[in-house]
PDBML (XML) file of the C-alpha atoms, coordinates in Angstrom:
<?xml version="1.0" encoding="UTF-8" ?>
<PDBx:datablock datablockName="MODEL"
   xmlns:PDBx="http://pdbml.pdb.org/schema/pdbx-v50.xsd"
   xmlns:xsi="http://www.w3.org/2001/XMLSchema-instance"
   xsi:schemaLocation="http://pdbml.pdb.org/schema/pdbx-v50.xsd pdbx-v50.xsd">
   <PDBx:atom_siteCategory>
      <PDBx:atom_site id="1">
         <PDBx:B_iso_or_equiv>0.00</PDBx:B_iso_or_equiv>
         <PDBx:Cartn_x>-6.415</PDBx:Cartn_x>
         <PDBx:Cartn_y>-15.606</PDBx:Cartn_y>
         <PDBx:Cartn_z>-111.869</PDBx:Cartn_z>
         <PDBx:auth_asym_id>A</PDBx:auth_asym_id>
         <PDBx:auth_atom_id>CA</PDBx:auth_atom_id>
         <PDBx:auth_comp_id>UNK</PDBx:auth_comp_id>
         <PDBx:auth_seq_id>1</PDBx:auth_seq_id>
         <PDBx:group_PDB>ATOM</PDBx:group_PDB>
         <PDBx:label_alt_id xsi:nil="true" />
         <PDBx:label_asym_id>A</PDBx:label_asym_id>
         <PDBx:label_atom_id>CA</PDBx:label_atom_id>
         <PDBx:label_comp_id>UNK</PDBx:label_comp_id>
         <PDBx:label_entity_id>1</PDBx:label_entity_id>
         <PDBx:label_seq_id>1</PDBx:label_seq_id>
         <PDBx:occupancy>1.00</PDBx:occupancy>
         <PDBx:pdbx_PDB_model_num>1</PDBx:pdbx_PDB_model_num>
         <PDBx:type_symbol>C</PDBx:type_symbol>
      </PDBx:atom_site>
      <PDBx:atom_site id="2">
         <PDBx:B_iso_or_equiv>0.00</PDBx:B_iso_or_equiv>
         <PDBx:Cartn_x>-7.082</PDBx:Cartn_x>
         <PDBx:Cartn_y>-19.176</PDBx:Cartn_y>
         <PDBx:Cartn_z>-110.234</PDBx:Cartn_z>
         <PDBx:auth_asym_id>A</PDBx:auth_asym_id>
         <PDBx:auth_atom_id>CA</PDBx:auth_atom_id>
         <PDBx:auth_comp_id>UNK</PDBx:auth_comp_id>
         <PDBx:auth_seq_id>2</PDBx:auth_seq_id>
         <PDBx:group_PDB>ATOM</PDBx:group_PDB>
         <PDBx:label_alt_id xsi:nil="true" />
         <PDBx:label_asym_id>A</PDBx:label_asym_id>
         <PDBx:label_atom_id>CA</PDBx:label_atom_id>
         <PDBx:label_comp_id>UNK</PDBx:label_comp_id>
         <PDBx:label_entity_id>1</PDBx:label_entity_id>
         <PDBx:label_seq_id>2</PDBx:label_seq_id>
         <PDBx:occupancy>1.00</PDBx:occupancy>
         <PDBx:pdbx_PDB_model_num>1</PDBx:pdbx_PDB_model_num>
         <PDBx:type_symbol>C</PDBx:type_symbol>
      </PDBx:atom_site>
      <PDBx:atom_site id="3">
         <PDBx:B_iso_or_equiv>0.00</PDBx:B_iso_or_equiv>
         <PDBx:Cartn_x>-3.760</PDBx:Cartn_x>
         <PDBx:Cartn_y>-19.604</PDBx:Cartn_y>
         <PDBx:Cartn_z>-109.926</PDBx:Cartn_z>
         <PDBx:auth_asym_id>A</PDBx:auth_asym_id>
         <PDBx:auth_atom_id>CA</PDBx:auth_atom_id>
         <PDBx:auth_comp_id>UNK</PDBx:auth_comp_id>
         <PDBx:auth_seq_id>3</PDBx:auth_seq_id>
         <PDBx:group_PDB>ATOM</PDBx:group_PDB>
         <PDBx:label_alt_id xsi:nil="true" />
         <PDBx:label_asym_id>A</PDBx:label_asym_id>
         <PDBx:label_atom_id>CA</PDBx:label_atom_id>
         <PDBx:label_comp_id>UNK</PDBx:label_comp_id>
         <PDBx:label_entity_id>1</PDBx:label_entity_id>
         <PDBx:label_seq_id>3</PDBx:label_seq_id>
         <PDBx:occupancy>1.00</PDBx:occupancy>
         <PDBx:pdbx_PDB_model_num>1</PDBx:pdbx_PDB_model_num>
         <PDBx:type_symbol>C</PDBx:type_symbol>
      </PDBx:atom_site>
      <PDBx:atom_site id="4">
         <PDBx:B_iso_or_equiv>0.00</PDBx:B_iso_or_equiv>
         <PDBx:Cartn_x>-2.338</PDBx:Cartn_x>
         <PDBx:Cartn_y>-16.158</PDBx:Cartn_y>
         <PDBx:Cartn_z>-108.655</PDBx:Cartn_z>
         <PDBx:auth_asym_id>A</PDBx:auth_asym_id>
         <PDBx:auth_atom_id>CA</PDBx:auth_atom_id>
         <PDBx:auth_comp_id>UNK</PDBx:auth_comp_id>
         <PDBx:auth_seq_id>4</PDBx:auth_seq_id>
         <PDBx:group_PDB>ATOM</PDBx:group_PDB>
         <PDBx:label_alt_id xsi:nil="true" />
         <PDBx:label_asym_id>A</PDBx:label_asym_id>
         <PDBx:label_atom_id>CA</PDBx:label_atom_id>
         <PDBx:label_comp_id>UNK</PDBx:label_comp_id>
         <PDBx:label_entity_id>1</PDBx:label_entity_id>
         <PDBx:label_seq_id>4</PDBx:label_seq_id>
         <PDBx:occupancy>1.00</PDBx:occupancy>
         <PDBx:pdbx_PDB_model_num>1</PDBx:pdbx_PDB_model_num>
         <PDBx:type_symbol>C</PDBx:type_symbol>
      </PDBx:atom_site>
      <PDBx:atom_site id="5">
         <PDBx:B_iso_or_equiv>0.00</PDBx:B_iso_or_equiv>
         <PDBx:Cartn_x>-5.085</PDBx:Cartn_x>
         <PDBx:Cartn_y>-14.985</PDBx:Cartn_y>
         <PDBx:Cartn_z>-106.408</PDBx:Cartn_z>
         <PDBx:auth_asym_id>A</PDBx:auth_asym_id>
         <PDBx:auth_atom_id>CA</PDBx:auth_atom_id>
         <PDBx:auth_comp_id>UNK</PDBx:auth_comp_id>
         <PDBx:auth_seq_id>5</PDBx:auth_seq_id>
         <PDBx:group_PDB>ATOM</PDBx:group_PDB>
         <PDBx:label_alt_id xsi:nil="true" />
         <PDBx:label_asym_id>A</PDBx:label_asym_id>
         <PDBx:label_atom_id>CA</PDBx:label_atom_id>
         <PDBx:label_comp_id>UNK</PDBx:label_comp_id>
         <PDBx:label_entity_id>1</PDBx:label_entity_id>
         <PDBx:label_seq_id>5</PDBx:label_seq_id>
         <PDBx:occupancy>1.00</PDBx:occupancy>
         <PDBx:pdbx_PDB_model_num>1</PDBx:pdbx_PDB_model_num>
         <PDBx:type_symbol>C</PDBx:type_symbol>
      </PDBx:atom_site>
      <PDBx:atom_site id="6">
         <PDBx:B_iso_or_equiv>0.00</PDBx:B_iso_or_equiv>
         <PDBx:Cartn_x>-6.234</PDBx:Cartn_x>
         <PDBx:Cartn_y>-18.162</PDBx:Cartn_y>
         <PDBx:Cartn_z>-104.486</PDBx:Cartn_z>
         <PDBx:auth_asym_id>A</PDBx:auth_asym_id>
         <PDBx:auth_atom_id>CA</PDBx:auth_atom_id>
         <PDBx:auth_comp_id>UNK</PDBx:auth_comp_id>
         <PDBx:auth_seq_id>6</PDBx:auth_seq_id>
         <PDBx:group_PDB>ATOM</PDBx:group_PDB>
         <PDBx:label_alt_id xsi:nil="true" />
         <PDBx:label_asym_id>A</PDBx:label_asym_id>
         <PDBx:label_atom_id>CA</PDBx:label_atom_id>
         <PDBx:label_comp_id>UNK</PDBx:label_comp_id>
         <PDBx:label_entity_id>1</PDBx:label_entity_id>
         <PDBx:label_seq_id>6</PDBx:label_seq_id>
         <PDBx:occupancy>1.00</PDBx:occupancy>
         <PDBx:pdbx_PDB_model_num>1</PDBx:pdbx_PDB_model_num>
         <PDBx:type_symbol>C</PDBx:type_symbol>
      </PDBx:atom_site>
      <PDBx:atom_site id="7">
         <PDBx:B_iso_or_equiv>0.00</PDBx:B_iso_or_equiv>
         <PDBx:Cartn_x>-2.905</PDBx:Cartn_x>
         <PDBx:Cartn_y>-19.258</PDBx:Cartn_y>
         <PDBx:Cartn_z>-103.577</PDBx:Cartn_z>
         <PDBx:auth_asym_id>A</PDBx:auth_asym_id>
         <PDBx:auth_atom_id>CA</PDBx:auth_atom_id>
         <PDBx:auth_comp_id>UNK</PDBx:auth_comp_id>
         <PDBx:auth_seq_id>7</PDBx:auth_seq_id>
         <PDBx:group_PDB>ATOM</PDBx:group_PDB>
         <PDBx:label_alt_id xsi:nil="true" />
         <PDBx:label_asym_id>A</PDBx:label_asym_id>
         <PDBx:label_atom_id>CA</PDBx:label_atom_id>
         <PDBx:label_comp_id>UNK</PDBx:label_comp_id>
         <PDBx:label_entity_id>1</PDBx:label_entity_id>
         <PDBx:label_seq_id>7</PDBx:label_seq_id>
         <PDBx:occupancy>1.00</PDBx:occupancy>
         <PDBx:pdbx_PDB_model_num>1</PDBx:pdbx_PDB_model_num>
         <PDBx:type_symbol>C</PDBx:type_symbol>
      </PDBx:atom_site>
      <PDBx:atom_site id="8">
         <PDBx:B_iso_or_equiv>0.00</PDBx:B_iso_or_equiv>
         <PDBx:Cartn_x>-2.082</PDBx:Cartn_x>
         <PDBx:Cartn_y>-15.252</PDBx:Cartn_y>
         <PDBx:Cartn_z>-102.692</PDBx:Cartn_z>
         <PDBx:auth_asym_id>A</PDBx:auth_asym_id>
         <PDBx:auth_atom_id>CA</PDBx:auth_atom_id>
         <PDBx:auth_comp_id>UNK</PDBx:auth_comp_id>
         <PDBx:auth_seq_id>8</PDBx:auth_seq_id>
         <PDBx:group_PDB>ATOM</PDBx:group_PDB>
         <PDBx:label_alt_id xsi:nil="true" />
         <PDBx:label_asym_id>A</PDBx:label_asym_id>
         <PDBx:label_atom_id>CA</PDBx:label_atom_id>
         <PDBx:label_comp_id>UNK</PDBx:label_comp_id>
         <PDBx:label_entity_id>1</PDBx:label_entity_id>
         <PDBx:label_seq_id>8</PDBx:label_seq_id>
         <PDBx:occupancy>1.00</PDBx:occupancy>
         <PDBx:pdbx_PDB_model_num>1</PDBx:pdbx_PDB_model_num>
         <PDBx:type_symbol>C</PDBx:type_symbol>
      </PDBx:atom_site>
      <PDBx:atom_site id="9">
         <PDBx:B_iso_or_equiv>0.00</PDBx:B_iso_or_equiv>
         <PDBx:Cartn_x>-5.380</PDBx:Cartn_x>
         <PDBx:Cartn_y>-14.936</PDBx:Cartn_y>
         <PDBx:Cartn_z>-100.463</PDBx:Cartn_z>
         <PDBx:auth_asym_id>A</PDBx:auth_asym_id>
         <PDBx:auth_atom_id>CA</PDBx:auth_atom_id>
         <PDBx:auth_comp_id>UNK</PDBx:auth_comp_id>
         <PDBx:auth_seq_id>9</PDBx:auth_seq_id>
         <PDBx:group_PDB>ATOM</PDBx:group_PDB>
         <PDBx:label_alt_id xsi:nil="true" />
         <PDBx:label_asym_id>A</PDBx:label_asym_id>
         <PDBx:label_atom_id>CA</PDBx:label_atom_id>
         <PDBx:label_comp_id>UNK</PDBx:label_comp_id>
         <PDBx:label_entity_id>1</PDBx:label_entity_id>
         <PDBx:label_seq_id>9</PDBx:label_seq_id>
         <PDBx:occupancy>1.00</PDBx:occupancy>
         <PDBx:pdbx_PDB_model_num>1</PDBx:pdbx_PDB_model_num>
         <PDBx:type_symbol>C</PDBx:type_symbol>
      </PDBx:atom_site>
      <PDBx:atom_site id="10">
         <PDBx:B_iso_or_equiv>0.00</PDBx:B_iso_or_equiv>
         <PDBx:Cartn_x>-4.859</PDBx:Cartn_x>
         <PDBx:Cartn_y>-18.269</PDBx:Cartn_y>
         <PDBx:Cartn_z>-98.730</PDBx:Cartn_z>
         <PDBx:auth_asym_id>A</PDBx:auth_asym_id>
         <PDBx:auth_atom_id>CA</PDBx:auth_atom_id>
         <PDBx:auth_comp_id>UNK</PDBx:auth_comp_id>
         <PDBx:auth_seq_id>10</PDBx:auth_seq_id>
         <PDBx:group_PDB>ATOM</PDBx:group_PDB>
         <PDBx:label_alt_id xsi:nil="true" />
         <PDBx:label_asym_id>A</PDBx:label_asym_id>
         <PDBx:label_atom_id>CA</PDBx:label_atom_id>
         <PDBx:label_comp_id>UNK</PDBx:label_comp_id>
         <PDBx:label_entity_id>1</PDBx:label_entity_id>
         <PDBx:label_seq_id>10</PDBx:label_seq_id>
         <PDBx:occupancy>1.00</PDBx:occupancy>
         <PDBx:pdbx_PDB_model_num>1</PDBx:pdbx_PDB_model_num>
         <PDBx:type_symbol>C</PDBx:type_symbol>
      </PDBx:atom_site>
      <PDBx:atom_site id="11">
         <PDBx:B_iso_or_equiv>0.00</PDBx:B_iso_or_equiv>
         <PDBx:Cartn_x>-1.603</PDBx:Cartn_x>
         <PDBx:Cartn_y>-16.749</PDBx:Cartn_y>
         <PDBx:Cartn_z>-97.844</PDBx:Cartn_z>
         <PDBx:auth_asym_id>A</PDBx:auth_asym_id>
         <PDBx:auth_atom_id>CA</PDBx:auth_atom_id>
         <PDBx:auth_comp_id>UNK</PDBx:auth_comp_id>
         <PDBx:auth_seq_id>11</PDBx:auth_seq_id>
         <PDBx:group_PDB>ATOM</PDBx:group_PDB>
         <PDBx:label_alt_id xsi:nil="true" />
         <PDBx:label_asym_id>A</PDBx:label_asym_id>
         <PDBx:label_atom_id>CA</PDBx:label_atom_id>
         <PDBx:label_comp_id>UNK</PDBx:label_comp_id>
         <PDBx:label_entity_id>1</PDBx:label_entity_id>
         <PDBx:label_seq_id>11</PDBx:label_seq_id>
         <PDBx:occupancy>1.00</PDBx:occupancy>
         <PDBx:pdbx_PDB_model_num>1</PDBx:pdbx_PDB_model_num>
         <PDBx:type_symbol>C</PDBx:type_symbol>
      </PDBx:atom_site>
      <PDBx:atom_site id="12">
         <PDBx:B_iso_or_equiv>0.00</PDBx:B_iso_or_equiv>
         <PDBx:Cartn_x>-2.879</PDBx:Cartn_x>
         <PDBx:Cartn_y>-14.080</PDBx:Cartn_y>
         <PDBx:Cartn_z>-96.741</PDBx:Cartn_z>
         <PDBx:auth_asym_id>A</PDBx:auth_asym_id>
         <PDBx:auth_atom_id>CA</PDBx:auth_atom_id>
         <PDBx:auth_comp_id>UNK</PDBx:auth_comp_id>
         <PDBx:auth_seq_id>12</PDBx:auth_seq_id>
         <PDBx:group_PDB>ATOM</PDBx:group_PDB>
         <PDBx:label_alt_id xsi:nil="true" />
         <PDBx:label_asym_id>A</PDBx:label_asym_id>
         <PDBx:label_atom_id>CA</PDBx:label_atom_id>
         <PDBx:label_comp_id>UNK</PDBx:label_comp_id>
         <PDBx:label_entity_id>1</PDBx:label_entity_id>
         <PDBx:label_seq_id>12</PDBx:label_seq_id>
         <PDBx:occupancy>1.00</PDBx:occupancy>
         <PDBx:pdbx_PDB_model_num>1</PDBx:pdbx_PDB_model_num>
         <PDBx:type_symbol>C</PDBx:type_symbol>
      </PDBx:atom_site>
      <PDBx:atom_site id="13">
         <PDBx:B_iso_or_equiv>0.00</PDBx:B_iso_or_equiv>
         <PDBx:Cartn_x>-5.366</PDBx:Cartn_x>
         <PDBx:Cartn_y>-15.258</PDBx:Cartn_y>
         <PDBx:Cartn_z>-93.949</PDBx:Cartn_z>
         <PDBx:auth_asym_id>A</PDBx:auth_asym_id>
         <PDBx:auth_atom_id>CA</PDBx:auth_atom_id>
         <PDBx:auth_comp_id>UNK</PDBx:auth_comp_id>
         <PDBx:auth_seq_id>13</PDBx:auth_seq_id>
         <PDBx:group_PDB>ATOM</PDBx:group_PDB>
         <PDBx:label_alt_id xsi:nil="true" />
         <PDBx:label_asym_id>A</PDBx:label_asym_id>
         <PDBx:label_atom_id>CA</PDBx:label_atom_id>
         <PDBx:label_comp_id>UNK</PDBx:label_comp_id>
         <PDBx:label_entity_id>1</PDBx:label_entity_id>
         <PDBx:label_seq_id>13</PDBx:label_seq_id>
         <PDBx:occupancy>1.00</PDBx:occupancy>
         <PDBx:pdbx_PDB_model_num>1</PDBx:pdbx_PDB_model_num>
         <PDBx:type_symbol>C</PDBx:type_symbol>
      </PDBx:atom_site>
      <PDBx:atom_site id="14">
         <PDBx:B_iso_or_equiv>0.00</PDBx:B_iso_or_equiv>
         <PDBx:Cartn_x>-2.659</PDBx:Cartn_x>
         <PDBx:Cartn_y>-17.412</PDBx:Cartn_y>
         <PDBx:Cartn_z>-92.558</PDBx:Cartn_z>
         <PDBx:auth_asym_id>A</PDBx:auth_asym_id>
         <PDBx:auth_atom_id>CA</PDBx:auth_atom_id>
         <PDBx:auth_comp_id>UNK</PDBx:auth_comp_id>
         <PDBx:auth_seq_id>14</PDBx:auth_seq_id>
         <PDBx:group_PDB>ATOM</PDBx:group_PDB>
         <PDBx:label_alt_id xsi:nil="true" />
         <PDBx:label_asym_id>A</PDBx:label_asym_id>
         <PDBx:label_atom_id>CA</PDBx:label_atom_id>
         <PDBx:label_comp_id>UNK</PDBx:label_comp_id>
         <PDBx:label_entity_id>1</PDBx:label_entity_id>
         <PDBx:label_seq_id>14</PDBx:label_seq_id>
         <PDBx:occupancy>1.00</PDBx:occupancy>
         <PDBx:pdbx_PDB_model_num>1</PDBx:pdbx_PDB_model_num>
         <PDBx:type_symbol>C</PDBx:type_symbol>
      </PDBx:atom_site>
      <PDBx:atom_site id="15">
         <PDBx:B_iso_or_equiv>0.00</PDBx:B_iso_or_equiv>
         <PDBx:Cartn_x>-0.059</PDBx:Cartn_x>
         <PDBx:Cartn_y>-14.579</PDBx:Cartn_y>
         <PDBx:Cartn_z>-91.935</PDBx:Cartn_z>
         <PDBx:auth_asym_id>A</PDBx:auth_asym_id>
         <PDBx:auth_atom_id>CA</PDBx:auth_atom_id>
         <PDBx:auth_comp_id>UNK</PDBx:auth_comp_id>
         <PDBx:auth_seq_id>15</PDBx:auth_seq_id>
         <PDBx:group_PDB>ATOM</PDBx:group_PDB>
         <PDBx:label_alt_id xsi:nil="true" />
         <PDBx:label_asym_id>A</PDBx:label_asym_id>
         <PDBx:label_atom_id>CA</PDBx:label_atom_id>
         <PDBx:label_comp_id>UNK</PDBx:label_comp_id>
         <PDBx:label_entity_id>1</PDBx:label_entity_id>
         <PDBx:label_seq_id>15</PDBx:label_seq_id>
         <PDBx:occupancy>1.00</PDBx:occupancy>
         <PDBx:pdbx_PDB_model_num>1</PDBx:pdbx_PDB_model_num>
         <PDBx:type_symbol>C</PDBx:type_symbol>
      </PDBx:atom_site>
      <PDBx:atom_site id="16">
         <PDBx:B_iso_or_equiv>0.00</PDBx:B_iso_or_equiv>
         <PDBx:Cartn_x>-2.692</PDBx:Cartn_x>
         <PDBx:Cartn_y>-11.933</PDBx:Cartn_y>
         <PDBx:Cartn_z>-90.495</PDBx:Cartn_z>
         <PDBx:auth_asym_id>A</PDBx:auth_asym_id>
         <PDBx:auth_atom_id>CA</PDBx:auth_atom_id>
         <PDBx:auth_comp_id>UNK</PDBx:auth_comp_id>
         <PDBx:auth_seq_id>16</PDBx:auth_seq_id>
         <PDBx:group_PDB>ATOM</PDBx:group_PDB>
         <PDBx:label_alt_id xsi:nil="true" />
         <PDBx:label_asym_id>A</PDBx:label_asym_id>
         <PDBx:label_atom_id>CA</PDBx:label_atom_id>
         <PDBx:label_comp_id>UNK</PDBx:label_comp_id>
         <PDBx:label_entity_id>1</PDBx:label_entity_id>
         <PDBx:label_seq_id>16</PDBx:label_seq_id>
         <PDBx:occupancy>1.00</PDBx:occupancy>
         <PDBx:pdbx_PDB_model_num>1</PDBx:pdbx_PDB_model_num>
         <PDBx:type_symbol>C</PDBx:type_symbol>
      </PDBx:atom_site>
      <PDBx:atom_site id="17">
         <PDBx:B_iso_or_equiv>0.00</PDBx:B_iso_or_equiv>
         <PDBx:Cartn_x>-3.289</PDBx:Cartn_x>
         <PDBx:Cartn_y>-15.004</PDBx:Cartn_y>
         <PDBx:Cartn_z>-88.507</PDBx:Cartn_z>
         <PDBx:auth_asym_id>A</PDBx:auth_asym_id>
         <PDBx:auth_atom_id>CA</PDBx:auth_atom_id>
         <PDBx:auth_comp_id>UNK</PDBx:auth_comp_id>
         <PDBx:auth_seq_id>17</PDBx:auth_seq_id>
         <PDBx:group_PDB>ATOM</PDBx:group_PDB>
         <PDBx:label_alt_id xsi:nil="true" />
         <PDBx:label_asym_id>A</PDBx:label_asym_id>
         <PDBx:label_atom_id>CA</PDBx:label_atom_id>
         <PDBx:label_comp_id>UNK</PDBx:label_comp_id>
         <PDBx:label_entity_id>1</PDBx:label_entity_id>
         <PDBx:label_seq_id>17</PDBx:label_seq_id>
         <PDBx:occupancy>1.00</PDBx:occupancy>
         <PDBx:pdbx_PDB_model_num>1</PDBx:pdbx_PDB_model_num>
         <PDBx:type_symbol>C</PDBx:type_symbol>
      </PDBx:atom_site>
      <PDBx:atom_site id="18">
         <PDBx:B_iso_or_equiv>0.00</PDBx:B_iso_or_equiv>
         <PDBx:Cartn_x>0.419</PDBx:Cartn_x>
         <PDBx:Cartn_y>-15.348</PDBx:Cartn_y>
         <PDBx:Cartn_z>-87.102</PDBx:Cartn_z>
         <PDBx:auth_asym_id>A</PDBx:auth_asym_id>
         <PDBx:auth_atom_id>CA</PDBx:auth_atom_id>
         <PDBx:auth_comp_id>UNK</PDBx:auth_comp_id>
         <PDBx:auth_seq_id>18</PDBx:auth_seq_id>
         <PDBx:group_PDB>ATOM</PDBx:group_PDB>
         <PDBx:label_alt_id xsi:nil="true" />
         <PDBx:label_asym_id>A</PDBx:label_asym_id>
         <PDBx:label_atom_id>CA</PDBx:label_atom_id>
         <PDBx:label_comp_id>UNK</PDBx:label_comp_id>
         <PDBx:label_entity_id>1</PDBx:label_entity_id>
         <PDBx:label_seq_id>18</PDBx:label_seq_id>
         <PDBx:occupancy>1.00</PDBx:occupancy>
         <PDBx:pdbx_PDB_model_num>1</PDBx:pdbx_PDB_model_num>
         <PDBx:type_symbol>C</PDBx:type_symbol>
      </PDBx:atom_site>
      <PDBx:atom_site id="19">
         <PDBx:B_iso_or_equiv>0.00</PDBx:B_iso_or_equiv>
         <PDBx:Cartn_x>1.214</PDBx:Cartn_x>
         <PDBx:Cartn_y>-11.070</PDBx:Cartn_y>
         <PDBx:Cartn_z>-86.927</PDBx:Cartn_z>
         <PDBx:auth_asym_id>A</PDBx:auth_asym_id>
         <PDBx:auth_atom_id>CA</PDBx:auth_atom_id>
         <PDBx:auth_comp_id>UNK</PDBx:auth_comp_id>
         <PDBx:auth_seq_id>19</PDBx:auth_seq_id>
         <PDBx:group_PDB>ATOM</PDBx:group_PDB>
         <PDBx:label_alt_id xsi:nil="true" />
         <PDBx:label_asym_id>A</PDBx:label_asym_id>
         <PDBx:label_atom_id>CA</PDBx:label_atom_id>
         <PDBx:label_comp_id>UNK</PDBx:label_comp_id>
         <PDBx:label_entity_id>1</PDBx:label_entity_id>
         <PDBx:label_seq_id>19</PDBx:label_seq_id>
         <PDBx:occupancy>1.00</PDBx:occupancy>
         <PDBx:pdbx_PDB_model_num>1</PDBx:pdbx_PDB_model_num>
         <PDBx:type_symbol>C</PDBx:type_symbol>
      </PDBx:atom_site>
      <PDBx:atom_site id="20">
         <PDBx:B_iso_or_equiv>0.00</PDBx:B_iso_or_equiv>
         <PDBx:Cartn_x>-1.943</PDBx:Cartn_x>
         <PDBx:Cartn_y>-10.755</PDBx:Cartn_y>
         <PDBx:Cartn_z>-84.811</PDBx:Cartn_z>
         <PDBx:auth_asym_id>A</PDBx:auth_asym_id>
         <PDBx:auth_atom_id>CA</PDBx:auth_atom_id>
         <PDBx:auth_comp_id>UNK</PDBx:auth_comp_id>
         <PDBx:auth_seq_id>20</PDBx:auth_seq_id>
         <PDBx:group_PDB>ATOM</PDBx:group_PDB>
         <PDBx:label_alt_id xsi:nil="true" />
         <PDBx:label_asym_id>A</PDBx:label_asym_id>
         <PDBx:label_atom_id>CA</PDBx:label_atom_id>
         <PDBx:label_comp_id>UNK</PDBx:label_comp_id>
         <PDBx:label_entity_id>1</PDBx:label_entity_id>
         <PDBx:label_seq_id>20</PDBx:label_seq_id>
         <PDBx:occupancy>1.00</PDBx:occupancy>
         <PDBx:pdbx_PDB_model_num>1</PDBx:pdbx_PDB_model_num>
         <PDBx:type_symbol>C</PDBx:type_symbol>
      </PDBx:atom_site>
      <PDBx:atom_site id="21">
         <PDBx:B_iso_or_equiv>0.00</PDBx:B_iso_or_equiv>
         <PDBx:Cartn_x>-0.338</PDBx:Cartn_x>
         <PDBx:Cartn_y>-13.526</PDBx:Cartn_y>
         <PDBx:Cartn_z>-82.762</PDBx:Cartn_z>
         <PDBx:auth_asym_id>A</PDBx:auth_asym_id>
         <PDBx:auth_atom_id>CA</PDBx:auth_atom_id>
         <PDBx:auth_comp_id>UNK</PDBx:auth_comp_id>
         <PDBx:auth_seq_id>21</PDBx:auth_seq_id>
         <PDBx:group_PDB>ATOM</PDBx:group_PDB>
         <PDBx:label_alt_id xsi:nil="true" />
         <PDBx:label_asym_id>A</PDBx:label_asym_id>
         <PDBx:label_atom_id>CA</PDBx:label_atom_id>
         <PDBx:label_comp_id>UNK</PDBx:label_comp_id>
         <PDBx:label_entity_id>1</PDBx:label_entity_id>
         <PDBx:label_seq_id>21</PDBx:label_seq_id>
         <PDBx:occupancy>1.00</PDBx:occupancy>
         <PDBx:pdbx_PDB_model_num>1</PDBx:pdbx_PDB_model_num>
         <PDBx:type_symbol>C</PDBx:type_symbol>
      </PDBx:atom_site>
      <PDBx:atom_site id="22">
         <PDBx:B_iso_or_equiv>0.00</PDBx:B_iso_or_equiv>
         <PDBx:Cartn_x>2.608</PDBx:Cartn_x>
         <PDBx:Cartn_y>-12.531</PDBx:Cartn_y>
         <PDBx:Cartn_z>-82.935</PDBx:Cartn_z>
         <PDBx:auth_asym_id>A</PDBx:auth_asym_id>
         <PDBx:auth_atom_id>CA</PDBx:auth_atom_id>
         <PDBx:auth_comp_id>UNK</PDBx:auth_comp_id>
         <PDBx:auth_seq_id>22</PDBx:auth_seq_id>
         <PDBx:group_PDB>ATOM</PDBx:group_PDB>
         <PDBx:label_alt_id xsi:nil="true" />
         <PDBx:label_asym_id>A</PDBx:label_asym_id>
         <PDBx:label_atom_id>CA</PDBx:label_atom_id>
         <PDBx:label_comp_id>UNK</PDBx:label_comp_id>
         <PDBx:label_entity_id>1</PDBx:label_entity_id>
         <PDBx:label_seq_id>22</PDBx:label_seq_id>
         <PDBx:occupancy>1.00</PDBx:occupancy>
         <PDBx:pdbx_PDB_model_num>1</PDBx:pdbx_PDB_model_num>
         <PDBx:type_symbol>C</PDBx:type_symbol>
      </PDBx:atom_site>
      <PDBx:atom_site id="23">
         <PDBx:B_iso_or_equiv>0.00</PDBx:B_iso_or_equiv>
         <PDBx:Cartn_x>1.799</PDBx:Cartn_x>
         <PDBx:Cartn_y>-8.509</PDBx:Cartn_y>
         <PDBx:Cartn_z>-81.486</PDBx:Cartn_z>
         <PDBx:auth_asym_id>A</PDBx:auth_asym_id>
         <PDBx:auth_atom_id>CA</PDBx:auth_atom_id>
         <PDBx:auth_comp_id>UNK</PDBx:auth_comp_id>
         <PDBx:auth_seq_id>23</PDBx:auth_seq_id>
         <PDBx:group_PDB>ATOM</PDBx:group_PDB>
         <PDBx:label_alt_id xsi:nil="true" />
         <PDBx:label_asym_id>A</PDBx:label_asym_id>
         <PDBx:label_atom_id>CA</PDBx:label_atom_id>
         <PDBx:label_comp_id>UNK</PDBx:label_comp_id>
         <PDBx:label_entity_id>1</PDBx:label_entity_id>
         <PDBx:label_seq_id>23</PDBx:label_seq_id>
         <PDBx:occupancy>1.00</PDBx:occupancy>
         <PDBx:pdbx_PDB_model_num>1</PDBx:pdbx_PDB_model_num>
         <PDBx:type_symbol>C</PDBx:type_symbol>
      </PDBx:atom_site>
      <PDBx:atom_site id="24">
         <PDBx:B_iso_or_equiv>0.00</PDBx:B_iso_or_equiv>
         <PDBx:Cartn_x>0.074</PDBx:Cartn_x>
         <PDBx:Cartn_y>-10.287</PDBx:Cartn_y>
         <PDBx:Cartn_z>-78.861</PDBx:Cartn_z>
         <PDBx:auth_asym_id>A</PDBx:auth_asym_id>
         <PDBx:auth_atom_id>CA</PDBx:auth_atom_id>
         <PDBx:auth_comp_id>UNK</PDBx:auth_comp_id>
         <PDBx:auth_seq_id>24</PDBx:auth_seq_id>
         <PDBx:group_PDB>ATOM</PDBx:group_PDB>
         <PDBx:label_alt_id xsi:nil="true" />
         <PDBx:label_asym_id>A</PDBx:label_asym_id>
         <PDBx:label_atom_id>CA</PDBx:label_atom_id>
         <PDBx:label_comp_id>UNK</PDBx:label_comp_id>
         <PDBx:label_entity_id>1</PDBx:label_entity_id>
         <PDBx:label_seq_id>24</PDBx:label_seq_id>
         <PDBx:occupancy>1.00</PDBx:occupancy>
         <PDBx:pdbx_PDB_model_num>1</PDBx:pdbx_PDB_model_num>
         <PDBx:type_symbol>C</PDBx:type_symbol>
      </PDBx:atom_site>
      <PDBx:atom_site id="25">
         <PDBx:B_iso_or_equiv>0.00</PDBx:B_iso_or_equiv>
         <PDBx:Cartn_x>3.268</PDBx:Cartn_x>
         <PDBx:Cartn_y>-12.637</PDBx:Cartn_y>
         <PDBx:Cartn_z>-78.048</PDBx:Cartn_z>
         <PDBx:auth_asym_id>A</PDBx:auth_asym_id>
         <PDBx:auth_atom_id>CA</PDBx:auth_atom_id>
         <PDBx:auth_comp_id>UNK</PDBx:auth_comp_id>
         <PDBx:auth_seq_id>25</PDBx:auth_seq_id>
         <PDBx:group_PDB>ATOM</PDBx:group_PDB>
         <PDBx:label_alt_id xsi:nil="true" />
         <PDBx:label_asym_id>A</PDBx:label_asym_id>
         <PDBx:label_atom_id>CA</PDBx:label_atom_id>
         <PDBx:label_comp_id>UNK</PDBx:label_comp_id>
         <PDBx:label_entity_id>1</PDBx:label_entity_id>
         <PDBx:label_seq_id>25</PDBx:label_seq_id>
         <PDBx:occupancy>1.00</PDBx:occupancy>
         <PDBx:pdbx_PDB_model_num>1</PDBx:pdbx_PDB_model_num>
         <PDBx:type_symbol>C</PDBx:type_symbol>
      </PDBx:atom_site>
   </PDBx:atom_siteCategory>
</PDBx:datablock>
């Protein structure tokens, strides 16, 4: 689980980051 979901939710966080960016762009 260590291995699947931190890696996934780390992920995550950075590409909300860059689409809300990116609608604002």
């Amino acid at each position: 689980l260590e291995y699947r979901m931190v890696p996934l939710l780390i992920s995550l966080v950075r590409i909300g980051d860059e689409l809300t960016a990116a609608a604002l762009t």
